[in-house]
N, C-alpha and C. Protein backbone atom coordinates (compact mmCIF):
# COMPACT_ATOMS: atom_id res chain seq x y z
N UNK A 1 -10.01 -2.52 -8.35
CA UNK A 1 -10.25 -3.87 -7.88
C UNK A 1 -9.84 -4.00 -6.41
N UNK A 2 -10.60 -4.69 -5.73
CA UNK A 2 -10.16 -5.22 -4.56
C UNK A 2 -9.12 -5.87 -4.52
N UNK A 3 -7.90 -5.70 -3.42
CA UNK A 3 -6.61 -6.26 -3.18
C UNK A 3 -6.89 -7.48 -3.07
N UNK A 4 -7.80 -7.49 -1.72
CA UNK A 4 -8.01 -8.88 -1.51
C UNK A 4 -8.99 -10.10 -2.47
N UNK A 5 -9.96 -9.17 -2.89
CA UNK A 5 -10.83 -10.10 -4.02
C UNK A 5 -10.10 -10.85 -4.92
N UNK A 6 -9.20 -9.95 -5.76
CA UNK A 6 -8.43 -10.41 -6.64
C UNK A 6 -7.78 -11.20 -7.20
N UNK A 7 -7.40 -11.76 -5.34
CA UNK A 7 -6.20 -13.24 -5.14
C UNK A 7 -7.10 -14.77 -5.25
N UNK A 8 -6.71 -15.03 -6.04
CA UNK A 8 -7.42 -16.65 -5.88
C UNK A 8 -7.01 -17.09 -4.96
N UNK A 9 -7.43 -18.09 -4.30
CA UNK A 9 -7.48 -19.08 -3.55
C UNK A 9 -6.96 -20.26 -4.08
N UNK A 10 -5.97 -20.80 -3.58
CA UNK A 10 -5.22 -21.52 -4.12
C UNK A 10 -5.52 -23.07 -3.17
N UNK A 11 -5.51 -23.93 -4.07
CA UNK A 11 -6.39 -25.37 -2.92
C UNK A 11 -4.67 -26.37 -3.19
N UNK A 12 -4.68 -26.48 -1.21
CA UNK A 12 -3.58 -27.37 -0.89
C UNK A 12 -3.74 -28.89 -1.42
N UNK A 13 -3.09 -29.81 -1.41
CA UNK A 13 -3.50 -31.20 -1.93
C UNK A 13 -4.89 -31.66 -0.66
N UNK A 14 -5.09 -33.09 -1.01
CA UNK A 14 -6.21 -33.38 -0.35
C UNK A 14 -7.81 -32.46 -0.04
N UNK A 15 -7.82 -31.35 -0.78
CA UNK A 15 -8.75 -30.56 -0.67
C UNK A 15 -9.68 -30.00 -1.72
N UNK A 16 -10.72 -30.65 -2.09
CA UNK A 16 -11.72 -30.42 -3.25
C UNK A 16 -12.90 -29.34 -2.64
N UNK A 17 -13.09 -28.61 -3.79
CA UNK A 17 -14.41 -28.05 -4.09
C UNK A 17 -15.17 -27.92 -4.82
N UNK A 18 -16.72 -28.16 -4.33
CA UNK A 18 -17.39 -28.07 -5.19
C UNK A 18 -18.52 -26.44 -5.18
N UNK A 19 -19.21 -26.66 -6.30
CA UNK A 19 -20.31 -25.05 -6.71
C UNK A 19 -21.27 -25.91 -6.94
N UNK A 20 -22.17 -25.89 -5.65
CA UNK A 20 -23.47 -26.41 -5.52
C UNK A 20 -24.64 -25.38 -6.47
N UNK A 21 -25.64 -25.22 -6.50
CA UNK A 21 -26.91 -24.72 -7.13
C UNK A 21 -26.63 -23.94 -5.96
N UNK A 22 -27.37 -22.61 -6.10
CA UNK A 22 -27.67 -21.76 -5.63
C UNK A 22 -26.53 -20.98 -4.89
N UNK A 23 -25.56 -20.70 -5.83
CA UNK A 23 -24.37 -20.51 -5.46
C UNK A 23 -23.67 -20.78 -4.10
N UNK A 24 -23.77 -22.10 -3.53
CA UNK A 24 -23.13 -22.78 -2.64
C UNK A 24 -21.40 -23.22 -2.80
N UNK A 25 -20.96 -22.60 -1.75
CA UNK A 25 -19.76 -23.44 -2.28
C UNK A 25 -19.36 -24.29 -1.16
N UNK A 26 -18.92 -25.79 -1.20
CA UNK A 26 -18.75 -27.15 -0.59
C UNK A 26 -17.32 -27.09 -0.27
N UNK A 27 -16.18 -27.13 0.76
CA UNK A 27 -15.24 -27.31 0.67
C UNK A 27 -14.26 -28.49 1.43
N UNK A 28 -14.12 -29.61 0.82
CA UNK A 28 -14.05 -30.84 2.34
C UNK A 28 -12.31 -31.13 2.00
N UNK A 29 -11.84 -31.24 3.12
CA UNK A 29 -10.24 -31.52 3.45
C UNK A 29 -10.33 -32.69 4.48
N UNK A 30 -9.27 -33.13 4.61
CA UNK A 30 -8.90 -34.30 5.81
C UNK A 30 -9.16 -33.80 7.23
N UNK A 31 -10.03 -32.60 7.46
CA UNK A 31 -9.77 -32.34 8.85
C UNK A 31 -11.72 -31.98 8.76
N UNK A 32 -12.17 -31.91 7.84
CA UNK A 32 -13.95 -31.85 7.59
C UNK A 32 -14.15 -31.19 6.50
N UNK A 33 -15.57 -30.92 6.64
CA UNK A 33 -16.32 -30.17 5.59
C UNK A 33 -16.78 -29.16 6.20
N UNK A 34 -16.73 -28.11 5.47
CA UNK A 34 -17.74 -26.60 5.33
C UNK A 34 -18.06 -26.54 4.30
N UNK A 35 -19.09 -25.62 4.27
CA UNK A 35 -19.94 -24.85 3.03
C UNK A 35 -19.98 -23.58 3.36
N UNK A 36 -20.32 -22.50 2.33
CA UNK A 36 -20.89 -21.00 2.45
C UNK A 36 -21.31 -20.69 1.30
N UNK A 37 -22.68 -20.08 1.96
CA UNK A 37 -23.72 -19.38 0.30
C UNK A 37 -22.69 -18.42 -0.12
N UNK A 38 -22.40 -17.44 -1.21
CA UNK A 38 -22.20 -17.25 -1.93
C UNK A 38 -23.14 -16.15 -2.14
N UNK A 39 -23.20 -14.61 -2.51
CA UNK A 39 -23.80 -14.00 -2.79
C UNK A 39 -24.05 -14.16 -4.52
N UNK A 40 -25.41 -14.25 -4.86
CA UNK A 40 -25.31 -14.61 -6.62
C UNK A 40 -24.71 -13.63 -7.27
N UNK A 41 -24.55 -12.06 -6.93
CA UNK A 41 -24.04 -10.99 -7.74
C UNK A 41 -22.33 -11.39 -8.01
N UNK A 42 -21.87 -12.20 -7.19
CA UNK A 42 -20.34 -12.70 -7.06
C UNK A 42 -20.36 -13.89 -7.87
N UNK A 43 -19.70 -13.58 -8.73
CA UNK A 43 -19.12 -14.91 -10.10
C UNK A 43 -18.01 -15.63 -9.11
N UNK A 44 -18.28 -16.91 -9.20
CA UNK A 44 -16.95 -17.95 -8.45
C UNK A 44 -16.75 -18.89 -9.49
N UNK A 45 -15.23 -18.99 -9.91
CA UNK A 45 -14.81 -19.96 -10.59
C UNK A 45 -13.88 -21.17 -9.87
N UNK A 46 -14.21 -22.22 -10.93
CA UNK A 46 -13.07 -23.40 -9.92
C UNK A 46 -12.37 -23.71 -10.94
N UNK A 47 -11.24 -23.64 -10.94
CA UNK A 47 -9.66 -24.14 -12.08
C UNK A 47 -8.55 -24.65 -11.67
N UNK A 48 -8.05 -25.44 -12.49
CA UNK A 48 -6.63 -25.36 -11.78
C UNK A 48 -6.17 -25.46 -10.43
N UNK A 49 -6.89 -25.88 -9.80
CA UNK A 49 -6.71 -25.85 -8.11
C UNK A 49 -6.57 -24.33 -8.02
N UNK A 50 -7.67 -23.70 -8.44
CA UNK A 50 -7.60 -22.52 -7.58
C UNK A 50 -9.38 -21.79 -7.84
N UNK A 51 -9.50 -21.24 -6.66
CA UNK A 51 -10.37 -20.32 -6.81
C UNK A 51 -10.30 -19.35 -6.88
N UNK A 52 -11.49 -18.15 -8.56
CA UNK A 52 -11.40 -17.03 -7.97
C UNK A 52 -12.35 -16.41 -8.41
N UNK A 53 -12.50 -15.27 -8.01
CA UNK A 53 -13.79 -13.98 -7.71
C UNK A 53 -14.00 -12.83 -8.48
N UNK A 54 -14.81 -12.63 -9.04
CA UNK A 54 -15.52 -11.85 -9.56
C UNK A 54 -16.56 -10.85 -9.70
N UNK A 55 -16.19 -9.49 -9.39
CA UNK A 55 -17.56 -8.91 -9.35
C UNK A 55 -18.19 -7.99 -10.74
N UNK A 56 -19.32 -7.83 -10.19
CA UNK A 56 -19.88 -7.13 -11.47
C UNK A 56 -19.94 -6.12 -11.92
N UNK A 57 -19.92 -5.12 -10.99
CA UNK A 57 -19.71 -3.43 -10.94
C UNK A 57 -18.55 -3.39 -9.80
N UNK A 58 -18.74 -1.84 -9.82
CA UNK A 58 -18.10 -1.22 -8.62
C UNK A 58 -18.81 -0.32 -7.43
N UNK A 59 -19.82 -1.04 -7.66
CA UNK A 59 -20.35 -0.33 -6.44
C UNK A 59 -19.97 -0.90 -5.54
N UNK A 60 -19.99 -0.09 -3.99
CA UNK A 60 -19.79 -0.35 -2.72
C UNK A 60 -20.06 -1.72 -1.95
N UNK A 61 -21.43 -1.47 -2.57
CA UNK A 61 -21.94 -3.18 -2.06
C UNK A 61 -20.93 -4.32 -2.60
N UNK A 62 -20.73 -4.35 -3.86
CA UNK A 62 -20.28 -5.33 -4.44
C UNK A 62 -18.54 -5.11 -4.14
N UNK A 63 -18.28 -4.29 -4.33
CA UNK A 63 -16.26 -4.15 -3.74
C UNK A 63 -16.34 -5.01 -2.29
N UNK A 64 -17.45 -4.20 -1.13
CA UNK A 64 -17.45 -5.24 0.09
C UNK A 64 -17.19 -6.16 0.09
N UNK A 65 -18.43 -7.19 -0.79
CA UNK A 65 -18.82 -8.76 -1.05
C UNK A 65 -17.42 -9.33 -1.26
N UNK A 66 -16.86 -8.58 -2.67
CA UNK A 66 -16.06 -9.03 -2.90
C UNK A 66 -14.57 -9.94 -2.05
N UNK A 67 -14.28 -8.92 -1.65
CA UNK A 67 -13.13 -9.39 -0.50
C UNK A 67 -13.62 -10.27 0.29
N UNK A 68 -14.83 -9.65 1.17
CA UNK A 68 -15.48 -10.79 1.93
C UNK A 68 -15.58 -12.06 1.89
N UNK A 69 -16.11 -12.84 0.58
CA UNK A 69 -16.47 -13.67 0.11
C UNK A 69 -15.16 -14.73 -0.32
N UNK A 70 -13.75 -14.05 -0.75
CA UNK A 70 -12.63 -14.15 -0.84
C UNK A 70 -11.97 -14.95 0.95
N UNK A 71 -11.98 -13.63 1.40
CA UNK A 71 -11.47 -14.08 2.75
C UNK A 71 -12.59 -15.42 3.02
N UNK A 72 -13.61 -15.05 3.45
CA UNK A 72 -14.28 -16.54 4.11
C UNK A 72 -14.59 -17.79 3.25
N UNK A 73 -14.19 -17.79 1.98
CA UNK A 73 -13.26 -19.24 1.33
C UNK A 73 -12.22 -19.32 2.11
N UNK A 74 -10.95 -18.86 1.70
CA UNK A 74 -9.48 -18.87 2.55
C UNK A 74 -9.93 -19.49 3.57
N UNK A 75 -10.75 -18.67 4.31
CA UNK A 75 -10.75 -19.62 5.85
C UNK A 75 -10.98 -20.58 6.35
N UNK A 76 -12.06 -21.15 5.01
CA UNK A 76 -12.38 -22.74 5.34
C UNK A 76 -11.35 -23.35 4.68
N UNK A 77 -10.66 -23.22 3.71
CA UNK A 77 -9.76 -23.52 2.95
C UNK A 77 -8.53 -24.50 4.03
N UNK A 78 -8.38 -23.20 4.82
CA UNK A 78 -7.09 -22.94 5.47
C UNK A 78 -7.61 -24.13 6.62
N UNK A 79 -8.81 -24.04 7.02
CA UNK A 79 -9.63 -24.71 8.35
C UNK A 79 -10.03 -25.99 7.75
N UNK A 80 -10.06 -27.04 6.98
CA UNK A 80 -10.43 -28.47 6.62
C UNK A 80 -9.11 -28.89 6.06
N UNK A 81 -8.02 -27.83 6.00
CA UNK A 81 -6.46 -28.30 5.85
C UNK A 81 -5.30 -28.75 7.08
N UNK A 82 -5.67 -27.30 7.79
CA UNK A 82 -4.89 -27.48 8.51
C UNK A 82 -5.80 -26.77 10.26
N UNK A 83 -6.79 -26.46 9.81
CA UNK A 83 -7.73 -26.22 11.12
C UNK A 83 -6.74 -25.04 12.19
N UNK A 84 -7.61 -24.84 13.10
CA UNK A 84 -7.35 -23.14 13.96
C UNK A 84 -7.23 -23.54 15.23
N UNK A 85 -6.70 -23.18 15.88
CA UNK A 85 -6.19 -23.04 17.36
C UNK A 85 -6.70 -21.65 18.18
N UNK A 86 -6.82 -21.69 19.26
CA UNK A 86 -6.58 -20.42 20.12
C UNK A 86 -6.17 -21.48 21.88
N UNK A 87 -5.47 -20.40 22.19
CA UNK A 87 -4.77 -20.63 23.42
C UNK A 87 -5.55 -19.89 24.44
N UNK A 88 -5.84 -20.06 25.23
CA UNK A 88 -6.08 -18.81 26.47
C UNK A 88 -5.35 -19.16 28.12
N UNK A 89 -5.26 -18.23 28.57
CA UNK A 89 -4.28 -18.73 29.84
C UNK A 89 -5.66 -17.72 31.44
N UNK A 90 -5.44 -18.71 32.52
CA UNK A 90 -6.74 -18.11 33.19
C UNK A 90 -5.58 -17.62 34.50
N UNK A 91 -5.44 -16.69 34.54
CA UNK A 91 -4.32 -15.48 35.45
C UNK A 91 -4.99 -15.17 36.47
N UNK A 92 -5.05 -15.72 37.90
CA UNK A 92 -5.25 -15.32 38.97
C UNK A 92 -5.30 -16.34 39.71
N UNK A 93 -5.48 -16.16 41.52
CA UNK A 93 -5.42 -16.98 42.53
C UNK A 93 -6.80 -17.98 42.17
N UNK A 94 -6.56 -19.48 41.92
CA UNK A 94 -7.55 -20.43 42.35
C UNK A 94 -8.67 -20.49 40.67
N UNK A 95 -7.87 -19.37 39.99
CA UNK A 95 -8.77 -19.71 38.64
C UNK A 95 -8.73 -20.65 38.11
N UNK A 96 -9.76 -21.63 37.84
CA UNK A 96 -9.58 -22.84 37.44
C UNK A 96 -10.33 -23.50 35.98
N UNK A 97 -9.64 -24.34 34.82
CA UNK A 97 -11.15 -24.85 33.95
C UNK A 97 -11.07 -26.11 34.32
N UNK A 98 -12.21 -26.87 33.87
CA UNK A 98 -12.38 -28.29 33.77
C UNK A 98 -12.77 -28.84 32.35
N UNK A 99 -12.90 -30.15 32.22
CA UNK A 99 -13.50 -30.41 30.55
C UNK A 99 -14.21 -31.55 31.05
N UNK A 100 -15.54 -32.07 30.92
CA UNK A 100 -16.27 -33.37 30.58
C UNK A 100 -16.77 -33.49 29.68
N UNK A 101 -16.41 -34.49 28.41
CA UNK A 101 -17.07 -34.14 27.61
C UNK A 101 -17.17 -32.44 26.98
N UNK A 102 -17.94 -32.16 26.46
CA UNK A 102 -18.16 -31.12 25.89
C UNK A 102 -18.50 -29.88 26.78
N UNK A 103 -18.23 -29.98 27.74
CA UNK A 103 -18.64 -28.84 28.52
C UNK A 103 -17.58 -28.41 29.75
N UNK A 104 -17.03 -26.88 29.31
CA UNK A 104 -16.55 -26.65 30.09
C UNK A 104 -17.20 -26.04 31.47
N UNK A 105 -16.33 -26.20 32.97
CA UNK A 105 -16.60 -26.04 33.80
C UNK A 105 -15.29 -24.85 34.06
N UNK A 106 -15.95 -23.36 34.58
CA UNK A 106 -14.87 -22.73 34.85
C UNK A 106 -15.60 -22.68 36.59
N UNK A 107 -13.95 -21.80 37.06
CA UNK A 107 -13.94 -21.45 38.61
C UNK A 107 -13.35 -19.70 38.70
N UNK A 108 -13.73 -18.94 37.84
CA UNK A 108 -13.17 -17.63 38.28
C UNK A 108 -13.50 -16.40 39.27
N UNK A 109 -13.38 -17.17 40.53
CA UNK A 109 -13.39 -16.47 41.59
C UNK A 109 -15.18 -15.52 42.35
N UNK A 110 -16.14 -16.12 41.24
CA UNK A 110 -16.93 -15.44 41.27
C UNK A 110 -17.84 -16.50 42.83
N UNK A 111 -19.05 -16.40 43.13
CA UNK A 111 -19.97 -17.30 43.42
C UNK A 111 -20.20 -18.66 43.38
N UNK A 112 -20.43 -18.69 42.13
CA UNK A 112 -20.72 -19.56 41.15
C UNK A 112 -19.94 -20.39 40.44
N UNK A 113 -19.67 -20.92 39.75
CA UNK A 113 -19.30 -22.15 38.94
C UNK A 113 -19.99 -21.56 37.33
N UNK A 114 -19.02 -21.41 36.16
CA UNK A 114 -19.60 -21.23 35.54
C UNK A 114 -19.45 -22.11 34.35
N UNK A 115 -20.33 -22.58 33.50
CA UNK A 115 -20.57 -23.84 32.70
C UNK A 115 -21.34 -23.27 31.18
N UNK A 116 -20.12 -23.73 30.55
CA UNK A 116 -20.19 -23.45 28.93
C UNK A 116 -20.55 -25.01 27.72
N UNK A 117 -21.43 -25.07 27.32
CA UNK A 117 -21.50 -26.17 26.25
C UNK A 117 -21.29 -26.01 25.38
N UNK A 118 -19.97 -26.47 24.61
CA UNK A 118 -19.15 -26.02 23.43
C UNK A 118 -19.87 -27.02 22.31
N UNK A 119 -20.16 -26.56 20.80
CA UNK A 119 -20.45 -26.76 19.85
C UNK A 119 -19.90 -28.05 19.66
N UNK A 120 -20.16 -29.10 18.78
CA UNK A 120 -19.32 -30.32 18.29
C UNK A 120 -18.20 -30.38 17.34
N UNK A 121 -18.53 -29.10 16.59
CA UNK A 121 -17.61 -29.26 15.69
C UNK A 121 -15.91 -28.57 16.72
N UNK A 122 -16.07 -27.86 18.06
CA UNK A 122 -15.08 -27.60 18.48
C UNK A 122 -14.54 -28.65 19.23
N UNK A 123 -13.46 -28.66 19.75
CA UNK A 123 -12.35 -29.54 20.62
C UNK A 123 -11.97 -28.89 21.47
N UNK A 124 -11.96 -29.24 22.45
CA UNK A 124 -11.14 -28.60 24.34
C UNK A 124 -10.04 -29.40 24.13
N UNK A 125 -9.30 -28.62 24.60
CA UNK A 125 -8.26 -29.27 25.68
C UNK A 125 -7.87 -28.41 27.05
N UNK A 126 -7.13 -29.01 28.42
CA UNK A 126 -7.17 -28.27 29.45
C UNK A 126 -5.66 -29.34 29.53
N UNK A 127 -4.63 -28.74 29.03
CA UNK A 127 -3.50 -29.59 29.57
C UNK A 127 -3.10 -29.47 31.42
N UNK A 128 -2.38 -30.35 31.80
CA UNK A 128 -2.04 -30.38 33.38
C UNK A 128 -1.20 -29.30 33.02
N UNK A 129 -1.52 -28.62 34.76
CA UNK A 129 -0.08 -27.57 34.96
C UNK A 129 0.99 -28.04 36.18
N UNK A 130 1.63 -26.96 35.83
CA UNK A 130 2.77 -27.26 36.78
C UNK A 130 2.42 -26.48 37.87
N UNK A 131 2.66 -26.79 39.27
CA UNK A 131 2.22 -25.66 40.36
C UNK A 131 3.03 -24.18 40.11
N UNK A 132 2.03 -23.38 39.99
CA UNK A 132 3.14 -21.85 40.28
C UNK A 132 3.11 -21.43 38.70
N UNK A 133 1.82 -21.82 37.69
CA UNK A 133 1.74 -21.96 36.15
C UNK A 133 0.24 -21.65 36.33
N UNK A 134 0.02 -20.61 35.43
CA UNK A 134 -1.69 -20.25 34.98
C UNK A 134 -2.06 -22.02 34.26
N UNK A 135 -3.25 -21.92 34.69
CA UNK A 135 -4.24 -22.65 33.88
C UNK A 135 -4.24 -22.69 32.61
N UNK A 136 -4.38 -23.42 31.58
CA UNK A 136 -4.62 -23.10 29.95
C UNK A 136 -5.80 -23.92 28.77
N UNK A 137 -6.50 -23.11 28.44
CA UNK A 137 -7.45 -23.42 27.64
C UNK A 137 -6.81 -23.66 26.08
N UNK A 138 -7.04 -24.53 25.55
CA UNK A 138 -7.13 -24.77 24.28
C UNK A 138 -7.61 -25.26 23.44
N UNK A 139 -8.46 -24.41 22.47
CA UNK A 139 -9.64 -24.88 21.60
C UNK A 139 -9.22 -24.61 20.17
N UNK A 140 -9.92 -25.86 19.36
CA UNK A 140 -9.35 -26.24 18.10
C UNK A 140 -10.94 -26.23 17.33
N UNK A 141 -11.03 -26.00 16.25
CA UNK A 141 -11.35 -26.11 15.09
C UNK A 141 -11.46 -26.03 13.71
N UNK A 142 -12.10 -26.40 12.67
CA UNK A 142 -12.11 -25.88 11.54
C UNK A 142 -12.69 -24.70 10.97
N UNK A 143 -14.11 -24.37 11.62
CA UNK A 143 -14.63 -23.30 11.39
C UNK A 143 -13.87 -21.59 12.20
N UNK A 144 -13.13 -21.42 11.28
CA UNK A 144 -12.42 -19.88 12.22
C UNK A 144 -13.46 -19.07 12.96
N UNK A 145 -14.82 -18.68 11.98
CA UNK A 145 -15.80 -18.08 13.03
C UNK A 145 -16.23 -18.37 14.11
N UNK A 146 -16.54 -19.76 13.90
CA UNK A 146 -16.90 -20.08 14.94
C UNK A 146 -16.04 -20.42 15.95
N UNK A 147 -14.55 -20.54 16.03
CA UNK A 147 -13.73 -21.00 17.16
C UNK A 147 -13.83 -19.28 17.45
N UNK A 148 -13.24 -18.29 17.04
CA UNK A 148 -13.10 -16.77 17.69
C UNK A 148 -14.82 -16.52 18.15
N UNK A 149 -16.05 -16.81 17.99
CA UNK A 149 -16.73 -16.59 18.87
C UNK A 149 -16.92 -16.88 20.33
N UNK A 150 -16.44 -18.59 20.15
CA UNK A 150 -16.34 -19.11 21.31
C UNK A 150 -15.45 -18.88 22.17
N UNK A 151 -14.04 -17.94 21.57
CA UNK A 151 -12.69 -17.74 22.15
C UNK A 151 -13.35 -16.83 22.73
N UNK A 152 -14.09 -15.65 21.66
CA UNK A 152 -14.26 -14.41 22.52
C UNK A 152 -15.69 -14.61 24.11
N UNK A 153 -16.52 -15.17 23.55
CA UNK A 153 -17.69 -15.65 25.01
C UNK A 153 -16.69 -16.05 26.03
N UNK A 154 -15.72 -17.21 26.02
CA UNK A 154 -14.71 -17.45 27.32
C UNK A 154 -13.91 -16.55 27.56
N UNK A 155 -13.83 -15.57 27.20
CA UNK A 155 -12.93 -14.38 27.95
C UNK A 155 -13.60 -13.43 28.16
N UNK A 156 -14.97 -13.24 27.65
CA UNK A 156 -16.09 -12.43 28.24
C UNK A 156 -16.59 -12.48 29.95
N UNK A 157 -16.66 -14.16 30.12
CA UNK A 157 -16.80 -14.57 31.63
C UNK A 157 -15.59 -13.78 32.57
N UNK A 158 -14.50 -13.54 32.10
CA UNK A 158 -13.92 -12.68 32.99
C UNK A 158 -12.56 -11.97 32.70
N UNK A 159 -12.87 -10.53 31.82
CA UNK A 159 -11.77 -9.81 31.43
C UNK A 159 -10.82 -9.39 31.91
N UNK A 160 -9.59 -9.78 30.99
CA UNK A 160 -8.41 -9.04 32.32
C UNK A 160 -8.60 -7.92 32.90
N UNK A 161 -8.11 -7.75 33.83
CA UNK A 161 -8.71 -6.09 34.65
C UNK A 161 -6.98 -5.38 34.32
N UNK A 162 -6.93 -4.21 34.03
CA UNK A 162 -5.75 -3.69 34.15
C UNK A 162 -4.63 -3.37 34.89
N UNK A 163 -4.92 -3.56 36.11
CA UNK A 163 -4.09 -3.24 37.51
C UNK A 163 -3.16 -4.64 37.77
N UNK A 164 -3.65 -5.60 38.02
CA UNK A 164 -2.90 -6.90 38.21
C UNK A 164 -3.05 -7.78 36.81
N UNK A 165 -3.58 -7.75 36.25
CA UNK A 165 -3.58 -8.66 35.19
C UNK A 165 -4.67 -9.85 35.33
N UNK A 166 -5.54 -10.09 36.23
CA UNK A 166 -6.13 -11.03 36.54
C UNK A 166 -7.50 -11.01 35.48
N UNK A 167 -7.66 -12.52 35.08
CA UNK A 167 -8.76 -12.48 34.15
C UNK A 167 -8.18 -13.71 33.02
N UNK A 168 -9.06 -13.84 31.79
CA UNK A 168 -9.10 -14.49 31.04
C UNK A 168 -8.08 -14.07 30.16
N UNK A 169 -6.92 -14.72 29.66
CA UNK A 169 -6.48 -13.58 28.53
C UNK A 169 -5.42 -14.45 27.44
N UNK A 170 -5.61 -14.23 25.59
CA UNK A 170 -4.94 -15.03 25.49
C UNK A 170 -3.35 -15.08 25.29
N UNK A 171 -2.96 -16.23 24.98
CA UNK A 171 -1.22 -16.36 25.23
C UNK A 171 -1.04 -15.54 24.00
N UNK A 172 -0.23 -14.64 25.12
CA UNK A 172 0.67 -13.84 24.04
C UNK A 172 -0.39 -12.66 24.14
N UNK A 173 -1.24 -12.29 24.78
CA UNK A 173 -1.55 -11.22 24.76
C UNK A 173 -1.13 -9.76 25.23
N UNK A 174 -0.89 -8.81 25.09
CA UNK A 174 -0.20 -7.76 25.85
C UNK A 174 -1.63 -6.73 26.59
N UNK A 175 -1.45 -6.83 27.85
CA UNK A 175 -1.84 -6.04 28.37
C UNK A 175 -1.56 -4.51 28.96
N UNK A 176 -2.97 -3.81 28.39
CA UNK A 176 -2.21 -2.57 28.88
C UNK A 176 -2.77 -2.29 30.68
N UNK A 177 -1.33 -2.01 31.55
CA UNK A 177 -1.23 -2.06 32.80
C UNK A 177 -1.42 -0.65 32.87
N UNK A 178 -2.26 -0.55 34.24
CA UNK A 178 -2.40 0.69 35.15
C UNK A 178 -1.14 0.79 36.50
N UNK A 179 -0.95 2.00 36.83
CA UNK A 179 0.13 2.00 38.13
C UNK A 179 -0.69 1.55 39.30
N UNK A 180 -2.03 2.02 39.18
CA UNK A 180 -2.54 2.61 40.51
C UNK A 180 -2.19 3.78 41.40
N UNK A 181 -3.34 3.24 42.96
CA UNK A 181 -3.08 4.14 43.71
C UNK A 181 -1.31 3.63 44.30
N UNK A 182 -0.81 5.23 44.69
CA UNK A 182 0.46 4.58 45.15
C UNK A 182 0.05 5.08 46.68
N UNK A 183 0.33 3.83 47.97
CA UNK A 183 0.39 4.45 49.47
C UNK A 183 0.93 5.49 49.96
N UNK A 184 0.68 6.00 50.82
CA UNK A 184 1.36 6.55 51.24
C UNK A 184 1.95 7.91 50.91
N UNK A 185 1.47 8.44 49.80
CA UNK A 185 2.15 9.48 48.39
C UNK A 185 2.02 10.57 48.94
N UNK A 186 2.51 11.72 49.48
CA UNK A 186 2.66 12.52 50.39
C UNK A 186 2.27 14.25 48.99
């Protein structure tokens, strides 16, 4: 059996689900609603405030599903309860974001101005800094996939580089540093 298949899903208060037709499953909490199809070869039960999973064989395909299908319940689970965060911090001279509305405006050193239109179901924030303090992005939602896509596209616009650290990168990230050239090195 799958480690992870195995574990039900256990539903916090305020959080119902339902098993639509066509093996849909509905999951709405105080913070929204998601859904996800459901592969039909995967048995899903609802009890007891808990969900859990079932497969039919052991083939490969189906051990996959299994867990899979496990984890991305949990996540909405976890995301219409208590919803997802990511932090990012923008590390260099004059790097800048903005927020109007739904669209961020970055400044990373390039040409250009570069301009992102974030989904509805996500949330910006761009708190004030203090002078002599990186910039900081922070985006919230319920859908986990979809906030780490959007985390990962804004740090795509400009990766930390290894030598100075300059670039998109998030809090708490560890970078691995280069020495460089050293002057002068006889």
């Amino acid at each position: 059996m799958s480690r992870i298949g195995k574990l039900p899903v256990s539903l916090p208060d305020k959080v119902s689900v339902e098993l639509l037709p066509g093996n849909v499953l509905k999951v709405k909490g105080p913070l929204g609603e998601l859904s996800q199809k459901i592969d039909p070869d995967i048995k899903v039960t609802v009890e007891d405030n808990e969900i859990k999973f079932e497969r039919p064989t052991d083939q490969p395909r189906h051990r996959s599903m299994h867990g899979l299908y496990r984890a991305l319940v949990q996540n909405m689970v976890t995301g219409v309860s208590t919803g997802y965060q990511t932090k990012q911090e923008l590390v260099g001279v004059g790097y800048r974001v903005s927020l109007q509305g739904q669209i961020l405006t970055f400044s990373l050193g390039y040409s250009h101005d570069i301009q992102l239109m974030l989904a509805p179901e996500i949330k910006a924030e761009v708190p004030d800094v203090k002078k002599g303090e990186n910039p900081v992005l922070i985006l919230k939602s319920t859908d986990k996939q979809l906030l780490g896509a959007v985390a990962a596209k804004v740090r795509s616009f400009r990766k930390p580089e290894p030598y100075k650290g300059k670039g998109i990168k998030f809090a708490g990230e560890q970078l691995r540093r280069k020495a460089g050239k050293t002057a002068g090195a006889k």
